[in-house]
PDB file of N, CA and C in Angstrom:
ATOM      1  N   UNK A   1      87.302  85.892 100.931  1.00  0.00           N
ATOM      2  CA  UNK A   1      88.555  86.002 101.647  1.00  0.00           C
ATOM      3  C   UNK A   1      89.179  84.616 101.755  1.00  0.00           C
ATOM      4  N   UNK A   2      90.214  84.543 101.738  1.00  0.00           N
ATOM      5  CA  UNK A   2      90.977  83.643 102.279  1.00  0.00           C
ATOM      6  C   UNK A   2      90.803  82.858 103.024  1.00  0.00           C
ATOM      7  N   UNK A   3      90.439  81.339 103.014  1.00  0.00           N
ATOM      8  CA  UNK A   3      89.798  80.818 104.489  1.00  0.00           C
ATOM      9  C   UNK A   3      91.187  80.794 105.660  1.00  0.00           C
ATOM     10  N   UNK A   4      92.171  80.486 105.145  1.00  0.00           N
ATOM     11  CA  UNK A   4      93.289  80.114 106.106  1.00  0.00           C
ATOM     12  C   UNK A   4      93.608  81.481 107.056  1.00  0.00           C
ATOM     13  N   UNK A   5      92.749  83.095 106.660  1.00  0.00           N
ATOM     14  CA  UNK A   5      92.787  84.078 107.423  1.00  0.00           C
ATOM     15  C   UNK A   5      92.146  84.483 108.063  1.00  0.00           C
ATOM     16  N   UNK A   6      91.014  83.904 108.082  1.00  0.00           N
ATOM     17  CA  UNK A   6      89.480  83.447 108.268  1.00  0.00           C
ATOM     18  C   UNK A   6      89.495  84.254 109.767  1.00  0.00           C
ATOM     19  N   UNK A   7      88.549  85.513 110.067  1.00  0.00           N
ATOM     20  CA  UNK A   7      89.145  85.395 111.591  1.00  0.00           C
ATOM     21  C   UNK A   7      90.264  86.040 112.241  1.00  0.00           C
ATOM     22  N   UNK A   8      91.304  86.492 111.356  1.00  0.00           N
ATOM     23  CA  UNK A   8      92.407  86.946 111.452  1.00  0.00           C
ATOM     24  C   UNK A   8      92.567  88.427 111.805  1.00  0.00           C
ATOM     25  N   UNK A   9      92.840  89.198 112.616  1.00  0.00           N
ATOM     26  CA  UNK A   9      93.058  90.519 112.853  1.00  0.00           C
ATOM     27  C   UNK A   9      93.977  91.153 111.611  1.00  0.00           C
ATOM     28  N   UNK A  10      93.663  92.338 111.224  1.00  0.00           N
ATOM     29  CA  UNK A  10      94.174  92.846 110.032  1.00  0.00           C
ATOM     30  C   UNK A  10      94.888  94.278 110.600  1.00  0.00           C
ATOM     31  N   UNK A  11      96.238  94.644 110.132  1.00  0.00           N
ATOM     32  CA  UNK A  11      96.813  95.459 111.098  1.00  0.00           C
ATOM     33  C   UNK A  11      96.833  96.403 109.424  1.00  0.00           C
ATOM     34  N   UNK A  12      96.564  98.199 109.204  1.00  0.00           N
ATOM     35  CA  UNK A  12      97.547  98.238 108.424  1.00  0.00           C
ATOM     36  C   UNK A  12      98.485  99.064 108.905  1.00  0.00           C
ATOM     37  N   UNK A  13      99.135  99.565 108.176  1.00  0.00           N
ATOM     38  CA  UNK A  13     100.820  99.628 107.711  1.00  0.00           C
ATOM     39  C   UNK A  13     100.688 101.605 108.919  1.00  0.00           C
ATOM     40  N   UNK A  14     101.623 101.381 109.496  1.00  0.00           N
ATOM     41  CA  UNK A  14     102.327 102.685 110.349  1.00  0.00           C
ATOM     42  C   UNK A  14     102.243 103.957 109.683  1.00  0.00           C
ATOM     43  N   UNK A  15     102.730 103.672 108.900  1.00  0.00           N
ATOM     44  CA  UNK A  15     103.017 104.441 107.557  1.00  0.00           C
ATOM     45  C   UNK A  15     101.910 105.050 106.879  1.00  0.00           C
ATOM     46  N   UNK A  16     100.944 104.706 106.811  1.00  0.00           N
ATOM     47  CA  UNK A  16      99.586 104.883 105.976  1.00  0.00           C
ATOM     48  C   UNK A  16      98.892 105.716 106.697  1.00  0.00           C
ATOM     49  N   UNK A  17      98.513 107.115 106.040  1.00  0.00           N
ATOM     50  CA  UNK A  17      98.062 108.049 106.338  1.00  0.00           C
ATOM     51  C   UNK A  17      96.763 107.975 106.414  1.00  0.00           C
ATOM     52  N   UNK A  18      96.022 109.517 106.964  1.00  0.00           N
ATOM     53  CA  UNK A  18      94.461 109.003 106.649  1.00  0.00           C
ATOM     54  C   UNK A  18      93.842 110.007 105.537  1.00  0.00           C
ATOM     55  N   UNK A  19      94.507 109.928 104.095  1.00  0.00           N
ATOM     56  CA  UNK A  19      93.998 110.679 103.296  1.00  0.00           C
ATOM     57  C   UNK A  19      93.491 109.159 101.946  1.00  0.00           C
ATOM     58  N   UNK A  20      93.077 108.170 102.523  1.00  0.00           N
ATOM     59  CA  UNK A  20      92.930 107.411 101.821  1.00  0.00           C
ATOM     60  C   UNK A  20      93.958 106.661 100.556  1.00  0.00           C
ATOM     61  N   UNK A  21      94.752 107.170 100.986  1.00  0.00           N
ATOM     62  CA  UNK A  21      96.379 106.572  99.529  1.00  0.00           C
ATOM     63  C   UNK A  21      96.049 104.831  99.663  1.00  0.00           C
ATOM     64  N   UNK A  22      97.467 104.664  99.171  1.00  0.00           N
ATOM     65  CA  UNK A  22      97.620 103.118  99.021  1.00  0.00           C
ATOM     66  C   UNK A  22      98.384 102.922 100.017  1.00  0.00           C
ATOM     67  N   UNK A  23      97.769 101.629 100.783  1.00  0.00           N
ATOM     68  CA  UNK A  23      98.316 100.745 101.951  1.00  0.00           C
ATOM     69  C   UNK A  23      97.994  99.840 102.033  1.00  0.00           C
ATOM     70  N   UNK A  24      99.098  99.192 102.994  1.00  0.00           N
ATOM     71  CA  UNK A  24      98.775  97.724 103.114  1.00  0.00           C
ATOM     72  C   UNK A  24      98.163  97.405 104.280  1.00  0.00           C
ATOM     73  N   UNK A  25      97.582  95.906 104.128  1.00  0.00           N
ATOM     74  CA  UNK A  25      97.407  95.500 105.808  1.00  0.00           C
ATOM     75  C   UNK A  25      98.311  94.075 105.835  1.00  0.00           C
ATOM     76  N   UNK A  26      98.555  93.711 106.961  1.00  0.00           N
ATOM     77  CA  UNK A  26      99.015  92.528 107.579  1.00  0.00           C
ATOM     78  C   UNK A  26      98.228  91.740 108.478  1.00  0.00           C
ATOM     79  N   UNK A  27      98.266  90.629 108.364  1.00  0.00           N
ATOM     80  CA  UNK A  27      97.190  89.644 109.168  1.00  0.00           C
ATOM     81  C   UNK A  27      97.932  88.718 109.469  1.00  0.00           C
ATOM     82  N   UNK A  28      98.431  87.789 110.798  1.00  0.00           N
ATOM     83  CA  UNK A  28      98.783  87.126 111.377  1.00  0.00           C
ATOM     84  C   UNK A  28      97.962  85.694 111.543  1.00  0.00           C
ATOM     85  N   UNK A  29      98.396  84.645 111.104  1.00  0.00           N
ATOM     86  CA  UNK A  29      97.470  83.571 110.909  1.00  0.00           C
ATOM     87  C   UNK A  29      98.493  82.351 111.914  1.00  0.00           C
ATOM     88  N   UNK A  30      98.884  81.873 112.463  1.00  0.00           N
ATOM     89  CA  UNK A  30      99.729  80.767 112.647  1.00  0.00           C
ATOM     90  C   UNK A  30     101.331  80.916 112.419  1.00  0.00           C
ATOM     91  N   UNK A  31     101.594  80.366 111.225  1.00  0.00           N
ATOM     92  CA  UNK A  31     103.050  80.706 110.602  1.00  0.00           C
ATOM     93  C   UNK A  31     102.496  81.249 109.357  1.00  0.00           C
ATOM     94  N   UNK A  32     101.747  81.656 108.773  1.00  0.00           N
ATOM     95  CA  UNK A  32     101.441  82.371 107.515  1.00  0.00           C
ATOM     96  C   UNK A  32     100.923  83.617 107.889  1.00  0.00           C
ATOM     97  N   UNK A  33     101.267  84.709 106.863  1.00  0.00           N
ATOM     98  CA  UNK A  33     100.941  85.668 106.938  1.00  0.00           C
ATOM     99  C   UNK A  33     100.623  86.373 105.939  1.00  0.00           C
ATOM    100  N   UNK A  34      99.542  87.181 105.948  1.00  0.00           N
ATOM    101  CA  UNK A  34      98.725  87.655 104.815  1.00  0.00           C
ATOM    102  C   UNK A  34      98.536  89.513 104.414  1.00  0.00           C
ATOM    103  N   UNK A  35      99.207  89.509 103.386  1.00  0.00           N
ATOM    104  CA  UNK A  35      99.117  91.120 102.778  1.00  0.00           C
ATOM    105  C   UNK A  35      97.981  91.308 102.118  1.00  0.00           C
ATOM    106  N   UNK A  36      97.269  92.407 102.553  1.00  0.00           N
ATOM    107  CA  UNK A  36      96.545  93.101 101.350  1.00  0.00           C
ATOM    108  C   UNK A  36      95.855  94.337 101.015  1.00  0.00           C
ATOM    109  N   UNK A  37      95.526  94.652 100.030  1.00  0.00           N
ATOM    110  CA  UNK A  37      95.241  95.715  99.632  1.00  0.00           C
ATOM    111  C   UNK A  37      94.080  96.731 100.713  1.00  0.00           C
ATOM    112  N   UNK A  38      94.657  97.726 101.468  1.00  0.00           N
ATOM    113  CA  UNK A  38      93.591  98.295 102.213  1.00  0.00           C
ATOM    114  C   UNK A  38      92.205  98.689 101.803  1.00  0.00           C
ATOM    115  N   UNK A  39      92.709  99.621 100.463  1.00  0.00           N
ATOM    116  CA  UNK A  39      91.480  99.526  99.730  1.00  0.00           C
ATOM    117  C   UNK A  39      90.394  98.643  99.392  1.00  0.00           C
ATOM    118  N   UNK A  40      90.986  97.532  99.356  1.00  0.00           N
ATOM    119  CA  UNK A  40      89.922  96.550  98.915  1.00  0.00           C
ATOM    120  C   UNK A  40      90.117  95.014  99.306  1.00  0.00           C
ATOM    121  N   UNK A  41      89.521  95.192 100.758  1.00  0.00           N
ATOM    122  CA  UNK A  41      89.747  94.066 101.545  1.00  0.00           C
ATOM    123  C   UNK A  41      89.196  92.549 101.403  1.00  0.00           C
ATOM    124  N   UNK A  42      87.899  92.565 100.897  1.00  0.00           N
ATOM    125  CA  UNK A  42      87.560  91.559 100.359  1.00  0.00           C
ATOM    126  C   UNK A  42      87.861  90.665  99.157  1.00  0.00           C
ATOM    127  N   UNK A  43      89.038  91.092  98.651  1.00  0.00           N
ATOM    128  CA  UNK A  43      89.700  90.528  97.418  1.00  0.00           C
ATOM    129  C   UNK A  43      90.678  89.491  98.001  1.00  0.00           C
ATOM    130  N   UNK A  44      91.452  88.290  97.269  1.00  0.00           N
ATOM    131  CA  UNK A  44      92.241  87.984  97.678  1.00  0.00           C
ATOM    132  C   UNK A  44      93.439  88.409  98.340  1.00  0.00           C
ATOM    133  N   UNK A  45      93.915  87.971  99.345  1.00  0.00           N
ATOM    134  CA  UNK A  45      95.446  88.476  99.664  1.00  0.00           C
ATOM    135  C   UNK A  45      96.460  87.782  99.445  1.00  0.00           C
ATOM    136  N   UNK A  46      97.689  88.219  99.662  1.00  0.00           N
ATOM    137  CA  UNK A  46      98.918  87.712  99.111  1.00  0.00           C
ATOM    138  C   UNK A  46      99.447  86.852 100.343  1.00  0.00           C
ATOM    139  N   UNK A  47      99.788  85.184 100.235  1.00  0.00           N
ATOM    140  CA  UNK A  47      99.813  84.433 101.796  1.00  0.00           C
ATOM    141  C   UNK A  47     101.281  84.119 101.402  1.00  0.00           C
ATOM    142  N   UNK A  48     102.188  84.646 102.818  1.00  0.00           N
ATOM    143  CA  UNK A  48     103.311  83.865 103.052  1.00  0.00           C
ATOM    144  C   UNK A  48     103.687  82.931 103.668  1.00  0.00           C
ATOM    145  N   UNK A  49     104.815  82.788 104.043  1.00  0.00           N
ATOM    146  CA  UNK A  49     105.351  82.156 105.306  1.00  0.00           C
ATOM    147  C   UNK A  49     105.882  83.372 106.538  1.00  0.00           C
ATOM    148  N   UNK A  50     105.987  82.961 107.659  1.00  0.00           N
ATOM    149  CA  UNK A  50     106.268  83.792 108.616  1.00  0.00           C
ATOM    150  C   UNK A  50     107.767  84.000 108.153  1.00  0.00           C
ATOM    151  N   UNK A  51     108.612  83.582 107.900  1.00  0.00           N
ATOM    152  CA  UNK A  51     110.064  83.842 107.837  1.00  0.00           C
ATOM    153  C   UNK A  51     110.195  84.917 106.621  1.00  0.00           C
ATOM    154  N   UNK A  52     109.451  84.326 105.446  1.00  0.00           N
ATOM    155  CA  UNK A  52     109.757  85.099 104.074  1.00  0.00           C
ATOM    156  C   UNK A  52     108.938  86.688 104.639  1.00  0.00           C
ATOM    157  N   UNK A  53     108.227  87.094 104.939  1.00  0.00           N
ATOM    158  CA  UNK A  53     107.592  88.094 105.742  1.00  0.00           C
ATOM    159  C   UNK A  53     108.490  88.844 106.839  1.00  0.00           C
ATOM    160  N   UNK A  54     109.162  88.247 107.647  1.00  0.00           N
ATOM    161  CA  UNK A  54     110.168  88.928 108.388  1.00  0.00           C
ATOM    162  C   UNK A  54     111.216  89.115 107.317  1.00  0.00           C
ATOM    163  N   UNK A  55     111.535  88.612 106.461  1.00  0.00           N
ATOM    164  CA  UNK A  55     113.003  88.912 106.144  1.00  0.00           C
ATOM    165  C   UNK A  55     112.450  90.033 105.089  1.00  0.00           C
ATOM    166  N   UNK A  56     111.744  90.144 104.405  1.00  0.00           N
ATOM    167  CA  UNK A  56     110.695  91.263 103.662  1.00  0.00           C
ATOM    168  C   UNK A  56     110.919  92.574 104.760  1.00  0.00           C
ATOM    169  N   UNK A  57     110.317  92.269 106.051  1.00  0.00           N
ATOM    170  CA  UNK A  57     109.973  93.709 106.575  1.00  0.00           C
ATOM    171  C   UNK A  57     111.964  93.825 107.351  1.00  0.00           C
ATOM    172  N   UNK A  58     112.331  93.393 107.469  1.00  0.00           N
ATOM    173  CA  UNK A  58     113.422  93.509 107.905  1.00  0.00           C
ATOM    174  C   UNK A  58     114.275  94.293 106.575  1.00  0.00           C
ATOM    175  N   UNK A  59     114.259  94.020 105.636  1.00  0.00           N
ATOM    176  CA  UNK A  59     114.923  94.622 104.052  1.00  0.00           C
ATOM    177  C   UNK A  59     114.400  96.184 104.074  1.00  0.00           C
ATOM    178  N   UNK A  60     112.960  96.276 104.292  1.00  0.00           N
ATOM    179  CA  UNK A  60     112.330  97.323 104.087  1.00  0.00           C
ATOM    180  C   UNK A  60     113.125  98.708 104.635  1.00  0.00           C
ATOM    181  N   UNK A  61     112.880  97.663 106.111  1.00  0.00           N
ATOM    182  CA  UNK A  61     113.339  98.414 107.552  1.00  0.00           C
ATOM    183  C   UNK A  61     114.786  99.244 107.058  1.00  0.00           C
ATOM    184  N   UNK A  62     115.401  98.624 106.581  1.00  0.00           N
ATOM    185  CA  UNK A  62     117.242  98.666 106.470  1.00  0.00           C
ATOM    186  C   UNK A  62     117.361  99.543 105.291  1.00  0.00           C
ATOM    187  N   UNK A  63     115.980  99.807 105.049  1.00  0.00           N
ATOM    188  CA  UNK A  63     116.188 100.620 103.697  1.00  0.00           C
ATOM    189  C   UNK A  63     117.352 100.261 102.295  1.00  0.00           C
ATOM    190  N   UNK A  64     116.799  98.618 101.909  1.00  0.00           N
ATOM    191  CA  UNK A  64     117.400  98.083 101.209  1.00  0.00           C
ATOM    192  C   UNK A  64     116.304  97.555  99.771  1.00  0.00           C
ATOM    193  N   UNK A  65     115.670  98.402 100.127  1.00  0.00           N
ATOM    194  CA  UNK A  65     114.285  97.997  98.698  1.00  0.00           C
ATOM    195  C   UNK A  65     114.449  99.202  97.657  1.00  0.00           C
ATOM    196  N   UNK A  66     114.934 100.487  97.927  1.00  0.00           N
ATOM    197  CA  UNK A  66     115.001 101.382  97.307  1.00  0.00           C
ATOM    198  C   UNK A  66     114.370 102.744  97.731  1.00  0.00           C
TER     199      UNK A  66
END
């Protein structure tokens, strides 16, 4: 894992059912923030910045991703 998440509470996604599909999780580190694969948590995750991450879930939100 990631050391900079090291520790980090892993939230996933609202959205994500419990029939095992694909979801994400979110992890809160400082100002970085970390996506990853629910399925397979011990793999690397994807690290942002706190801003690029809000403006991501904010797009989502607005239903501007598709």
């Amino acid at each position: 894992m990631d050391s900079i998440l090291k520790g980090a509470t892993w939230r996933k996604s609202s959205r994500s059912g419990n029939s095992g599909g694909s979801c994400v999780e979110l992890a809160c580190a400082g100002e970085v923030r970390g996506i990853r694969d629910s399925k397979n948590p011990t793999a690397s995750a994807l690290i942002l910045n706190r801003q690029d991450v809000d403006r991501f879930l904010a797009a989502v939100k607005a239903g501007k991703l598709g």
